[in-house]
C-alpha atoms as a PDB file:
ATOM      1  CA  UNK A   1       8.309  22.489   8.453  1.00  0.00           C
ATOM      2  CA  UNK A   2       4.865  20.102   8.046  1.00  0.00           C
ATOM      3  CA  UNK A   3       6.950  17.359   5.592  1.00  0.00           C
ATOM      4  CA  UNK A   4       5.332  15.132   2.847  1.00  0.00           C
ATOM      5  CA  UNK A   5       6.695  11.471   3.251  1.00  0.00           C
ATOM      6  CA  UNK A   6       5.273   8.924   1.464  1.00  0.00           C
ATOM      7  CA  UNK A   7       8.256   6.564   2.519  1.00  0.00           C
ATOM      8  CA  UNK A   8       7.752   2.407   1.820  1.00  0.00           C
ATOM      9  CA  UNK A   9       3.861   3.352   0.144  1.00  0.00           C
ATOM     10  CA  UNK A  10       3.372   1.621  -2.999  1.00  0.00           C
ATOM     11  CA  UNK A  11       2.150   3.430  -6.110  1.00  0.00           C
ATOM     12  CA  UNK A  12       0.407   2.416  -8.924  1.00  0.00           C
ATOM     13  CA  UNK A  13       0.639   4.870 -11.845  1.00  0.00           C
ATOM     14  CA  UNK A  14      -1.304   4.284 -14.964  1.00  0.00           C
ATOM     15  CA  UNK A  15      -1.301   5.925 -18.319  1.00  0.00           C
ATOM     16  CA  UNK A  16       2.526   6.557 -18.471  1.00  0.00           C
ATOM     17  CA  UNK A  17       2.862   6.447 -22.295  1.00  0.00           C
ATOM     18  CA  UNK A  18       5.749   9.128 -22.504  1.00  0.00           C
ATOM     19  CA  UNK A  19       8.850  11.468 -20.149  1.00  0.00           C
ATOM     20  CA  UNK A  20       5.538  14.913 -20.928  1.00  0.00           C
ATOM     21  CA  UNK A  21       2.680  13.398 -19.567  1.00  0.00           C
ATOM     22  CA  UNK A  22       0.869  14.275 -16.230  1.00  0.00           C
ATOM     23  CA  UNK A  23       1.267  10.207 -15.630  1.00  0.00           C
ATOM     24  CA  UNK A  24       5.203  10.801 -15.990  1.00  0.00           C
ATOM     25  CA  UNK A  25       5.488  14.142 -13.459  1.00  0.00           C
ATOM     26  CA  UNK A  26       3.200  12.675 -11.248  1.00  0.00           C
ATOM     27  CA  UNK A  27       5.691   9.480 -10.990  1.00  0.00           C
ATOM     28  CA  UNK A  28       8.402  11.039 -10.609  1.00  0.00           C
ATOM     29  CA  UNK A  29       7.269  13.384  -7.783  1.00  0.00           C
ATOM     30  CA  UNK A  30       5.638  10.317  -5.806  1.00  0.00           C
ATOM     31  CA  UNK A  31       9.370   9.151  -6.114  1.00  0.00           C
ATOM     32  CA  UNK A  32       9.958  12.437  -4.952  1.00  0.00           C
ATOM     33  CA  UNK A  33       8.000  11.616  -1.457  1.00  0.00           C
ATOM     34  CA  UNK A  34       9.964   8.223  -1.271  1.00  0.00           C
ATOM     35  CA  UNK A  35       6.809   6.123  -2.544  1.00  0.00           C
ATOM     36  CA  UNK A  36       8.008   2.708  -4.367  1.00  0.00           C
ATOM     37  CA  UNK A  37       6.546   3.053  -8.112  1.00  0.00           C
ATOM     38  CA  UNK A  38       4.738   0.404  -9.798  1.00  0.00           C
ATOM     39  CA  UNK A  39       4.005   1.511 -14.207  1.00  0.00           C
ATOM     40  CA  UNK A  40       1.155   0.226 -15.728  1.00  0.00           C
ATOM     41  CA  UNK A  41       1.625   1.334 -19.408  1.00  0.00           C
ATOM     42  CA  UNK A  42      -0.578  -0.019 -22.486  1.00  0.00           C
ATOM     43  CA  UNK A  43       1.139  -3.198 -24.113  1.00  0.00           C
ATOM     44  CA  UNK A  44       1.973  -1.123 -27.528  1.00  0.00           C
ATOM     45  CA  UNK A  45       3.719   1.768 -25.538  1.00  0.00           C
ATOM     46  CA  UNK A  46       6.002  -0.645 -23.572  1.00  0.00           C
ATOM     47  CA  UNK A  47       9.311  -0.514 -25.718  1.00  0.00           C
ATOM     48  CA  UNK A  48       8.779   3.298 -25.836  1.00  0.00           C
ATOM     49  CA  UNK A  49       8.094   3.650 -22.213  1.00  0.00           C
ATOM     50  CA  UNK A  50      11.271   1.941 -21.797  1.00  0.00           C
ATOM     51  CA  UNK A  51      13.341   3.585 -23.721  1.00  0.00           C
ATOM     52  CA  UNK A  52      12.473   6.534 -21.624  1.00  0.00           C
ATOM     53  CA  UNK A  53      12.960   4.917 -18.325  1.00  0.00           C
ATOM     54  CA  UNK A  54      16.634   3.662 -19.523  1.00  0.00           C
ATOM     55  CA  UNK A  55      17.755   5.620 -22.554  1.00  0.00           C
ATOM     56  CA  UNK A  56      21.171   7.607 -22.250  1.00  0.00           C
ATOM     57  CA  UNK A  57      20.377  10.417 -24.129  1.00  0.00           C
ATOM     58  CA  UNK A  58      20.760  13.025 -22.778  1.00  0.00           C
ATOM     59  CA  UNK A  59      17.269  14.839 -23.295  1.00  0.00           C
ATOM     60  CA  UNK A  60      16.030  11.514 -21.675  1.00  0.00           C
ATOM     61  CA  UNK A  61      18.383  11.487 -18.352  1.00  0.00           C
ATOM     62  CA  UNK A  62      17.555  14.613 -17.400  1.00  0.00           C
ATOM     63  CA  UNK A  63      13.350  13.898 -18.069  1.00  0.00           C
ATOM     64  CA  UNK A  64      14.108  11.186 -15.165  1.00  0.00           C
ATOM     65  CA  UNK A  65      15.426  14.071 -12.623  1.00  0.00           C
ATOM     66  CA  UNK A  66      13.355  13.831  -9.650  1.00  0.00           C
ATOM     67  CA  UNK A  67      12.173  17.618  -8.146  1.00  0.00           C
ATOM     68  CA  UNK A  68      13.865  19.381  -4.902  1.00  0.00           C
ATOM     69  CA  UNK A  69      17.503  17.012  -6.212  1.00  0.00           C
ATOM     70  CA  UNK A  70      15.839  14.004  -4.965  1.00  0.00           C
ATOM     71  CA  UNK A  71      17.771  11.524  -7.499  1.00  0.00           C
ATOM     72  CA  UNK A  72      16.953   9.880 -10.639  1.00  0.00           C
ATOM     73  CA  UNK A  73      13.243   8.360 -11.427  1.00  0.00           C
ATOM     74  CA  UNK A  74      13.978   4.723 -10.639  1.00  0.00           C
ATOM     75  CA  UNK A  75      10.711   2.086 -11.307  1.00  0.00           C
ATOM     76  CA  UNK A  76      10.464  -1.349  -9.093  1.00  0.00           C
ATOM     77  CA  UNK A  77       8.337  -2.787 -12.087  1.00  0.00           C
ATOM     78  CA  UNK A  78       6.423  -1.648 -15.682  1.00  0.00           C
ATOM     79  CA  UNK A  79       3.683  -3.999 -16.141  1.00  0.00           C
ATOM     80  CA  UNK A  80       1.401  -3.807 -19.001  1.00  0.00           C
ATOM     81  CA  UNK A  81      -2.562  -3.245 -18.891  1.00  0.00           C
ATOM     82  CA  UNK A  82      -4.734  -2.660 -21.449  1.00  0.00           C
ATOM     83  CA  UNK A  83      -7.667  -0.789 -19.415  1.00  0.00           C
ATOM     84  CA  UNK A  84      -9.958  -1.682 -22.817  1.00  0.00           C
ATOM     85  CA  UNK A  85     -10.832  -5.223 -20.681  1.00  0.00           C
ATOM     86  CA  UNK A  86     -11.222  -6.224 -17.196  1.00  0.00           C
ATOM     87  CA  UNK A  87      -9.881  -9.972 -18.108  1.00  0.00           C
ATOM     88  CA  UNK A  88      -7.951 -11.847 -21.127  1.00  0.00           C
ATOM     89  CA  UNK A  89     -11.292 -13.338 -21.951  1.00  0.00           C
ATOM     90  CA  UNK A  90     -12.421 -10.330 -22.989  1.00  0.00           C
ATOM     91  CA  UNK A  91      -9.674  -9.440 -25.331  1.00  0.00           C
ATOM     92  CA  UNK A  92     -10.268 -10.873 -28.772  1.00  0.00           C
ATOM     93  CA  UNK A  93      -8.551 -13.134 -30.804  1.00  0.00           C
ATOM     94  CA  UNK A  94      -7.106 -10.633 -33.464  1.00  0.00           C
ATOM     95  CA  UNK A  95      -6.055  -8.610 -30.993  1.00  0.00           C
ATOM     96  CA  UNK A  96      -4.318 -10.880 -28.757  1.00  0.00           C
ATOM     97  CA  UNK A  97      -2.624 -12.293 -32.340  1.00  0.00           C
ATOM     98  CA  UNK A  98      -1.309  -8.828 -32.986  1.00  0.00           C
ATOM     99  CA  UNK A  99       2.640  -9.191 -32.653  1.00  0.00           C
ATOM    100  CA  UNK A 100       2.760  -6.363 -29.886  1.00  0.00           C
ATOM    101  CA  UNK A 101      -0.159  -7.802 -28.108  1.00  0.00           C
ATOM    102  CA  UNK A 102       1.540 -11.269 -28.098  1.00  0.00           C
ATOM    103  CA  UNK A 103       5.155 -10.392 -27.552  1.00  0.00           C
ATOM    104  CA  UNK A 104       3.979  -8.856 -24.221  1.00  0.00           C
ATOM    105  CA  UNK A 105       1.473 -11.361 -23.315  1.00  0.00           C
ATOM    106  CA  UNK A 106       4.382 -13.844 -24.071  1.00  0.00           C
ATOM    107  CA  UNK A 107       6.859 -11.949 -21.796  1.00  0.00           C
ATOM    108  CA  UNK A 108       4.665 -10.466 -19.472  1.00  0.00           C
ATOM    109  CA  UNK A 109       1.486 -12.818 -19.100  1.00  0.00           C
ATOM    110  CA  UNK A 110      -2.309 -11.359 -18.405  1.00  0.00           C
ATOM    111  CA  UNK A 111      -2.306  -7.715 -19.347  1.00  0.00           C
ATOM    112  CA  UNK A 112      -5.977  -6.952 -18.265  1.00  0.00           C
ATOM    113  CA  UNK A 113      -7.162  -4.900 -14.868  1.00  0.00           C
ATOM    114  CA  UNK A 114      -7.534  -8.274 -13.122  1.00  0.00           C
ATOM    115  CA  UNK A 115      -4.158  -9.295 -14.608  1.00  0.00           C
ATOM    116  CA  UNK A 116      -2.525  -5.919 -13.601  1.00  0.00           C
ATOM    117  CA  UNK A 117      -3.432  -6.024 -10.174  1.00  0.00           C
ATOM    118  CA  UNK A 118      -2.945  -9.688  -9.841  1.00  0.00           C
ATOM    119  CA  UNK A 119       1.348  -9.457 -10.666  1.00  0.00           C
ATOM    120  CA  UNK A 120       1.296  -6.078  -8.601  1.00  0.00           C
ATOM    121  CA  UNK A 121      -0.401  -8.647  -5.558  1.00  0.00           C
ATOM    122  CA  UNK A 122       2.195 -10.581  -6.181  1.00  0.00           C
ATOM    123  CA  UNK A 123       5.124  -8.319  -6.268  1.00  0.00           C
ATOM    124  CA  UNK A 124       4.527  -5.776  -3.710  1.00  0.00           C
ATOM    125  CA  UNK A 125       1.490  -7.428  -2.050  1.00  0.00           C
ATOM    126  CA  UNK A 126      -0.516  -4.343  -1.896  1.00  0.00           C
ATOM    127  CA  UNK A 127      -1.218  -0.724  -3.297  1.00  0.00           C
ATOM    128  CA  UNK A 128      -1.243   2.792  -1.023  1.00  0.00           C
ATOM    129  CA  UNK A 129      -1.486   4.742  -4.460  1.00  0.00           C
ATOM    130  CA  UNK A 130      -3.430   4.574  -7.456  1.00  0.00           C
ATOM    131  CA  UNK A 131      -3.362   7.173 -10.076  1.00  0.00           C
ATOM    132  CA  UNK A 132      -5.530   7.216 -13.185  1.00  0.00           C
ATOM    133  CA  UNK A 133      -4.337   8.951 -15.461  1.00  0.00           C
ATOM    134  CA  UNK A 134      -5.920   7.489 -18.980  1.00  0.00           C
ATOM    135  CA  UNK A 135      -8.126   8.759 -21.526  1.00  0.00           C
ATOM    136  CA  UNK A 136      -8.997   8.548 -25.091  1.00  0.00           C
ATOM    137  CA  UNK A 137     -10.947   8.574 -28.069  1.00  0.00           C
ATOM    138  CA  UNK A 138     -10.404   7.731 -31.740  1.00  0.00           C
ATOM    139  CA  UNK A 139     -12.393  10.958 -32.604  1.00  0.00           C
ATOM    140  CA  UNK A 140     -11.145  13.416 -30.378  1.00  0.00           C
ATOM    141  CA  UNK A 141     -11.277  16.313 -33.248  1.00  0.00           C
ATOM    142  CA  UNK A 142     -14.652  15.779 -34.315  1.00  0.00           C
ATOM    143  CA  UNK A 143     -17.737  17.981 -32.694  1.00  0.00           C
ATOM    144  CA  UNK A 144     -19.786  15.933 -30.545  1.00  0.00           C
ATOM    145  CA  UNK A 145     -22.779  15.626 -33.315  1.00  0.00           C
ATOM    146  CA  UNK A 146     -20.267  14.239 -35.448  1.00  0.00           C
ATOM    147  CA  UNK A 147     -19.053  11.647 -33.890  1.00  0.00           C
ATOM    148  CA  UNK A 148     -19.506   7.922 -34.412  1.00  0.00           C
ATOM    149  CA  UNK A 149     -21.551   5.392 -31.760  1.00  0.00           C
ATOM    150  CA  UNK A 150     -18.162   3.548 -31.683  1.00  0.00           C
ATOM    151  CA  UNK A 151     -15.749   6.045 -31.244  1.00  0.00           C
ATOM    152  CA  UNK A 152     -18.781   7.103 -28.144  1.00  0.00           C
ATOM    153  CA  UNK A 153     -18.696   4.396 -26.221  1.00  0.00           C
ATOM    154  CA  UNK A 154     -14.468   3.511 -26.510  1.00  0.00           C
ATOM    155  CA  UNK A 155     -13.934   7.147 -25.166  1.00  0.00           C
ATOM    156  CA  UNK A 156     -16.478   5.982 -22.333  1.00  0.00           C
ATOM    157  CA  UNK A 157     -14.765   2.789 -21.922  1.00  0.00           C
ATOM    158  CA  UNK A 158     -11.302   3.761 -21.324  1.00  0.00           C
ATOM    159  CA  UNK A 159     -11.522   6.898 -19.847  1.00  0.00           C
ATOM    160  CA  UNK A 160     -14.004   6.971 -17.575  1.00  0.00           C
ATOM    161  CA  UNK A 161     -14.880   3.173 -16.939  1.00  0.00           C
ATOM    162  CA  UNK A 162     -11.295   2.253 -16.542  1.00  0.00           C
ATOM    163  CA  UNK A 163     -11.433   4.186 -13.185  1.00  0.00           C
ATOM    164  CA  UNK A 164     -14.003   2.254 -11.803  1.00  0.00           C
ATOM    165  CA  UNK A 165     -12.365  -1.249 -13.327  1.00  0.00           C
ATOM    166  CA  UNK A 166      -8.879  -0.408 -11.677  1.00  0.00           C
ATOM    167  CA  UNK A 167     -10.919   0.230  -8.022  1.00  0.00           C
ATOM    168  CA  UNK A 168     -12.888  -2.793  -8.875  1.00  0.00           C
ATOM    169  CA  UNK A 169      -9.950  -5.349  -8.960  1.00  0.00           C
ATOM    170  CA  UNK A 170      -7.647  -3.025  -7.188  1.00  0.00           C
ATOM    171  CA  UNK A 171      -9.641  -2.976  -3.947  1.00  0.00           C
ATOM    172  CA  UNK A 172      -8.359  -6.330  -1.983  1.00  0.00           C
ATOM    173  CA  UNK A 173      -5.139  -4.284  -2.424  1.00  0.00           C
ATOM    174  CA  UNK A 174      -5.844  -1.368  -1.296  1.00  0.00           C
ATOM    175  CA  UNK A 175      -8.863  -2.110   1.562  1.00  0.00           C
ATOM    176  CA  UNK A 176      -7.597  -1.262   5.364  1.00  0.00           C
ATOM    177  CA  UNK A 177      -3.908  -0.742   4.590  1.00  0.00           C
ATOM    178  CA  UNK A 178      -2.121   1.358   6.848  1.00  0.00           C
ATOM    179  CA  UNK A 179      -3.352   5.092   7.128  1.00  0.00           C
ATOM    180  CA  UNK A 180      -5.463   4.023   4.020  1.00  0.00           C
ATOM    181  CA  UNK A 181      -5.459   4.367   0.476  1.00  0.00           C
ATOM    182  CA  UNK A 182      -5.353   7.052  -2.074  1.00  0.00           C
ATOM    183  CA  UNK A 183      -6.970   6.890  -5.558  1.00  0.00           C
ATOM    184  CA  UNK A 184      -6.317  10.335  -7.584  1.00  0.00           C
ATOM    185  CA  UNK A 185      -7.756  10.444 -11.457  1.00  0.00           C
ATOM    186  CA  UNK A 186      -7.335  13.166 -13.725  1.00  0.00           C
ATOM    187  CA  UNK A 187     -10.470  15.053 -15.554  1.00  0.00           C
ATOM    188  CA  UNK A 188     -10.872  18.222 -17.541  1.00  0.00           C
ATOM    189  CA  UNK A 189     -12.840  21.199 -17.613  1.00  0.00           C
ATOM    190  CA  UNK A 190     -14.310  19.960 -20.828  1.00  0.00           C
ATOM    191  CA  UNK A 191     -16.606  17.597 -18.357  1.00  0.00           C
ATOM    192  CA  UNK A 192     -18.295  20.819 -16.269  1.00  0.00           C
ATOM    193  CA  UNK A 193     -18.870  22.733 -19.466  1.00  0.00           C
ATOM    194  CA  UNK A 194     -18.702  23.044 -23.252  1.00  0.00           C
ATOM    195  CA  UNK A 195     -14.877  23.101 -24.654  1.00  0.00           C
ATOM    196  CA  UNK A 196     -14.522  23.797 -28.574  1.00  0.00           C
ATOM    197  CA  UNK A 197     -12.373  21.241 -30.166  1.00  0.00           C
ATOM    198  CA  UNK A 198     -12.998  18.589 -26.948  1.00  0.00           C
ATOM    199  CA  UNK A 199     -15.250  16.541 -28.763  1.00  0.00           C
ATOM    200  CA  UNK A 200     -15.561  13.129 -29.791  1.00  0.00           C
ATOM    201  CA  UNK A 201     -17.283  11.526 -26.638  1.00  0.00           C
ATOM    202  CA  UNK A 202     -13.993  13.238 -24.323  1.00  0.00           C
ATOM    203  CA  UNK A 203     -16.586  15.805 -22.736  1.00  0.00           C
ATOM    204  CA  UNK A 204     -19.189  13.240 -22.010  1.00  0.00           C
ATOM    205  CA  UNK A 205     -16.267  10.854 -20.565  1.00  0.00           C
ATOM    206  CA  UNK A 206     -15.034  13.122 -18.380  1.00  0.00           C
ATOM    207  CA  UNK A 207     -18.326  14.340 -16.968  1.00  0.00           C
ATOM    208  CA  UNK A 208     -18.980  10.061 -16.408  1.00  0.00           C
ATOM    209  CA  UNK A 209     -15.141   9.935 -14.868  1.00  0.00           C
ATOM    210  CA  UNK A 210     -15.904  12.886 -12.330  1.00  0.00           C
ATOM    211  CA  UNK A 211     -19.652  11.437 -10.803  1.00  0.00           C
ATOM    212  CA  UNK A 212     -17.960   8.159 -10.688  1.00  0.00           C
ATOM    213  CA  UNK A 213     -15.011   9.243  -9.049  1.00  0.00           C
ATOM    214  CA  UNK A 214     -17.928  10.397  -6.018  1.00  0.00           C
ATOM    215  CA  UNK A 215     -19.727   7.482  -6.324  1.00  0.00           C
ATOM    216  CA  UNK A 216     -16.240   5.565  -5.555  1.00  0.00           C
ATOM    217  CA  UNK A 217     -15.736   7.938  -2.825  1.00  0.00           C
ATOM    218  CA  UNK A 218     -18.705   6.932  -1.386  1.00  0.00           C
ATOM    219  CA  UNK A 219     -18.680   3.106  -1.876  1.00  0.00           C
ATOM    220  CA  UNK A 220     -14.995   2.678  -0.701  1.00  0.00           C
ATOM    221  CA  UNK A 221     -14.661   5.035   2.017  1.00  0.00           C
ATOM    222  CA  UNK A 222     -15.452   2.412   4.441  1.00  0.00           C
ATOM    223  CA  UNK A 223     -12.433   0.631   3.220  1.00  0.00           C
ATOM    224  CA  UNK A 224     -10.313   3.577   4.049  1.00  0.00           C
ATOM    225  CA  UNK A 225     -10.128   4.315   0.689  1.00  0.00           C
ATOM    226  CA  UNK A 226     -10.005   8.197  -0.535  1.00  0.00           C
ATOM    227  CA  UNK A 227     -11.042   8.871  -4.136  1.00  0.00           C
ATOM    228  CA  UNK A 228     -10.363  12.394  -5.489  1.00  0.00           C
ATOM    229  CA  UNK A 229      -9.978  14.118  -8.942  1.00  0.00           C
ATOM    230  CA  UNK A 230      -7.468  16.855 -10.139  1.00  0.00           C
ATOM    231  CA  UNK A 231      -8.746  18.968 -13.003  1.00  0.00           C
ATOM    232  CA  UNK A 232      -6.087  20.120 -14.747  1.00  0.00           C
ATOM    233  CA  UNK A 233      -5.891  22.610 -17.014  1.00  0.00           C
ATOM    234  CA  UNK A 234      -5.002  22.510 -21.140  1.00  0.00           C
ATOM    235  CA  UNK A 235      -1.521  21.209 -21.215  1.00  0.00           C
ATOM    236  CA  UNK A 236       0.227  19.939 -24.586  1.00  0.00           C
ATOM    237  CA  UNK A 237       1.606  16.746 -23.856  1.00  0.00           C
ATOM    238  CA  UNK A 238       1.939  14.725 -26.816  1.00  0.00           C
ATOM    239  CA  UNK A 239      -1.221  12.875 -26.518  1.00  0.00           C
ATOM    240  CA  UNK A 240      -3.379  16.091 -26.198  1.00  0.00           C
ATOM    241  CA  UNK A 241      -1.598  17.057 -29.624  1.00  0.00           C
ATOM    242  CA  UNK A 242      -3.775  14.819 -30.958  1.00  0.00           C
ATOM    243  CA  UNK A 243      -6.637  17.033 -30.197  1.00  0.00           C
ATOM    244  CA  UNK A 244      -5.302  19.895 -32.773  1.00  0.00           C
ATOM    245  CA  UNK A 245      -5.638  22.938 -31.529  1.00  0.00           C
ATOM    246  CA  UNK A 246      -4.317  22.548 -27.578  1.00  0.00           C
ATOM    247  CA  UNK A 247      -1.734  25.784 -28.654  1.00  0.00           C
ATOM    248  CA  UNK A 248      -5.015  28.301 -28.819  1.00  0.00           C
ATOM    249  CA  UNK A 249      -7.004  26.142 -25.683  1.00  0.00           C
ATOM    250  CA  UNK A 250      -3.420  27.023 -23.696  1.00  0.00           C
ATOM    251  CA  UNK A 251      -3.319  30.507 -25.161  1.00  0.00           C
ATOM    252  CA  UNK A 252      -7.731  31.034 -24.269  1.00  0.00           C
ATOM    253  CA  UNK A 253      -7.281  29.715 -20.907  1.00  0.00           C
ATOM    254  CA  UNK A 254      -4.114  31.903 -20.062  1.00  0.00           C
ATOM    255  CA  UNK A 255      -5.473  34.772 -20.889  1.00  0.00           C
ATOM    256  CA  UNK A 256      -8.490  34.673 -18.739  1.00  0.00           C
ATOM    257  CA  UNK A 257      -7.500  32.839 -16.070  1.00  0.00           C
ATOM    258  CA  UNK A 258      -6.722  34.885 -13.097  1.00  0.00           C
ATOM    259  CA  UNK A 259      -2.746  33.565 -12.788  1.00  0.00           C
ATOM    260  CA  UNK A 260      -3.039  34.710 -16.461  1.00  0.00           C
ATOM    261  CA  UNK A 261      -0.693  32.181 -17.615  1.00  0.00           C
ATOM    262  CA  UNK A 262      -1.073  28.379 -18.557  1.00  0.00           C
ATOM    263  CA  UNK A 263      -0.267  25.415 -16.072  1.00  0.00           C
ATOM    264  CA  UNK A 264       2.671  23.552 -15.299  1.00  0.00           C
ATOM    265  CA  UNK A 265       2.650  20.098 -15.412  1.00  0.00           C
ATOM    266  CA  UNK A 266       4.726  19.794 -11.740  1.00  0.00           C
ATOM    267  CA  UNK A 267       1.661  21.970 -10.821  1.00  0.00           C
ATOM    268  CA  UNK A 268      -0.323  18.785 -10.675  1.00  0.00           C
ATOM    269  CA  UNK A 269       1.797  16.491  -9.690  1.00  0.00           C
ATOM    270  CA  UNK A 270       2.360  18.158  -7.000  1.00  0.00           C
ATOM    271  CA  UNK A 271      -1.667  18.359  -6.165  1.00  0.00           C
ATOM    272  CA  UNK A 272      -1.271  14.731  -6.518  1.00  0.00           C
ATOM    273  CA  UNK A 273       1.312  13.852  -4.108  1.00  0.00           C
ATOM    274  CA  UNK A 274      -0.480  16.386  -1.565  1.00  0.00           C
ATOM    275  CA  UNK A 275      -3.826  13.901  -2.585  1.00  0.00           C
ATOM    276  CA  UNK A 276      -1.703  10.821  -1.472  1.00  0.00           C
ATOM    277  CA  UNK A 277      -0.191  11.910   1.368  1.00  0.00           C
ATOM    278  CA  UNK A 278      -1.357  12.214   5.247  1.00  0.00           C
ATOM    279  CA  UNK A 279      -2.000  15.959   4.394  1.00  0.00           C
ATOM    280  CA  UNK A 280      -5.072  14.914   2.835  1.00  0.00           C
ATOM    281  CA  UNK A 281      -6.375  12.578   5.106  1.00  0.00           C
ATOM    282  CA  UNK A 282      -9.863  14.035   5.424  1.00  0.00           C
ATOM    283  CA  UNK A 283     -10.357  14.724   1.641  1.00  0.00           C
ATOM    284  CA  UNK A 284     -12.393  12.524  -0.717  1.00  0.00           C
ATOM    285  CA  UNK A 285     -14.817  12.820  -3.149  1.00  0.00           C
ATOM    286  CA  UNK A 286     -13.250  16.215  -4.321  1.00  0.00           C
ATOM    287  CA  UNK A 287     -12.233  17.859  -7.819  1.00  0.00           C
ATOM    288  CA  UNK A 288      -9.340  19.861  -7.081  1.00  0.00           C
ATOM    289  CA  UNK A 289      -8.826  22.427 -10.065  1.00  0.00           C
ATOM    290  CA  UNK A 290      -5.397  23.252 -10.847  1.00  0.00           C
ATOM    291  CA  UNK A 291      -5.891  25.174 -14.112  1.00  0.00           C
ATOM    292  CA  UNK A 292      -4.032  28.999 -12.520  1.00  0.00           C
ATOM    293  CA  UNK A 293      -7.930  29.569 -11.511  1.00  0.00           C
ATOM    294  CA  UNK A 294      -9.522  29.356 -15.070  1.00  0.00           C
ATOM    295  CA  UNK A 295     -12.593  27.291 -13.974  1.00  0.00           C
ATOM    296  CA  UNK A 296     -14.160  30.121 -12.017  1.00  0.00           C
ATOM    297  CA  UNK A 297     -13.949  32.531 -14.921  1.00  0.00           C
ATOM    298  CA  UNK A 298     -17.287  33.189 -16.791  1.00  0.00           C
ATOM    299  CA  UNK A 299     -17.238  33.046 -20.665  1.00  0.00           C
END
């Protein structure tokens, strides 16, 4: 059997903000491959993202079973970042005065990029694994000619910028380390083509995400770093709730795609892991689609 081991490598997984997200399965089955985990999770979700990691309910233990019996999803450290600013300059002063905001800059100190990857320097010393999984806008519902300069540029900012922020200051962790480094980001079909109720800036974020994501590929491969994407298809995790009608994007995509049925999220973390590992040592610069073969459907 060709095995997956991704024993001792350190992995950075952002966007963790719940036990259903892509961030969560992905975590668990880098655990899976024996890498070392390393949360970065937004300063208001830490208390929730905790309660996950340690509750004893009983919904909750079993969310933190690894796949193939593996054990029980165990994290070295959960450090917050707020992708929204590269340093705690940047972050204003009512924001930083915001109780949640304080508490964790109080407990946790600088919860920037260049903060983030500062503690994880000094923890672990370097990163083998970075996944990006973050995204959002404030106007997610709204059709793109609808929707507000502001809530434009914030859906640019965190989830598309943030990507090349975290390579940014996470590069003097990542350059030259053994069998080199892995970045993997999630995107959506919603950045290739139009996707009705994917507005609010999302579309035009993801479409920014996925040539950046190349241009990375191209500007740290010298580095030995490899910079991929995994386009996933419509999943309802509880943040893409938020966009109202997921139920009927699951339902379109199922019944055209040629699996006909909607995606699992194990599905992609299991893309991810084979992104991270030695498997995938000649791959960068790629969108691997793991939507049961929906993107190569016509309308």
């Amino acid at each position: 059997m060709i095995p997956i081991s991704l024993e001792g490598k350190v992995a950075l997984v952002t966007g963790v903000g719940d036990n259903q997200s892509f961030a969560w399965f992905i975590s668990k089955a880098l655990q899976a491959a024996g890498a070392r985990l390393v949360l970065a999770v937004h300063p208001r979700m830490m208390k929730i993202v905790e309660g996950f990691l340690t509750g004893d309910h009983p919904d909750d233990v079993a969310s933190r079973a690894l796949p193939y019996g593996a054990g029980s999803l165990k994290v070295e450290k959960m450090l917050p970042c707020d992708v929204s600013y590269d340093t705690l300059d940047e972050v204003p002063a009512e924001t930083r005065d915001d109780r949640r905001y304080k508490r964790v800059e109080e407990q946790y100190g600088d919860y920037s990029v260049q903060g983030l990857m500062k503690s994880v320097q000094a923890s672990h010393g370097g990163i083998d694994i970075l996944i990006h999984s973050v995204a959002f806008s404030p106007e997610i519902k709204n059709k793109a000619v609808d929707t507000s300069r502001s809530a434009y540029l914030t859906a640019l900012s965190i989830s598309a910028y943030s990507l090349t922020s975290l390579c940014r200051y996470g590069t003097p962790l990542m350059e030259n380390r053994p069998g080199g480094a892995s970045v993997v980001s999630l995107t959506y079909l919603g950045g290739d083509r139009v996707v009705p109720h994917y507005g609010g800036g999302m579309s035009t974020a993801k479409a920014a995400l996925q040539i950046d994501a190349l241009q990375l590929a191209s500007n740290l491969g010298p580095k030995k770093i490899r910079v991929n994407l995994i386009s996933a298809g419509p999943y309802a995790s509880r943040a893409a709730r938020a966009i109202g009608d997921i139920d009927k994007m699951i339902q379109y995509a199922a019944e055209r795609a040629p699996l006909q049925r909607g995606i699992e999220p194990e599905e992609v973390a299991n893309a991810a892991v084979f992104l991270c590992s030695p498997l995938a040592s000649g791959i960068t610069g790629e969108v691997l689609y793991v939507d049961c073969g929906y993107n190569v459907m016509g309308v």
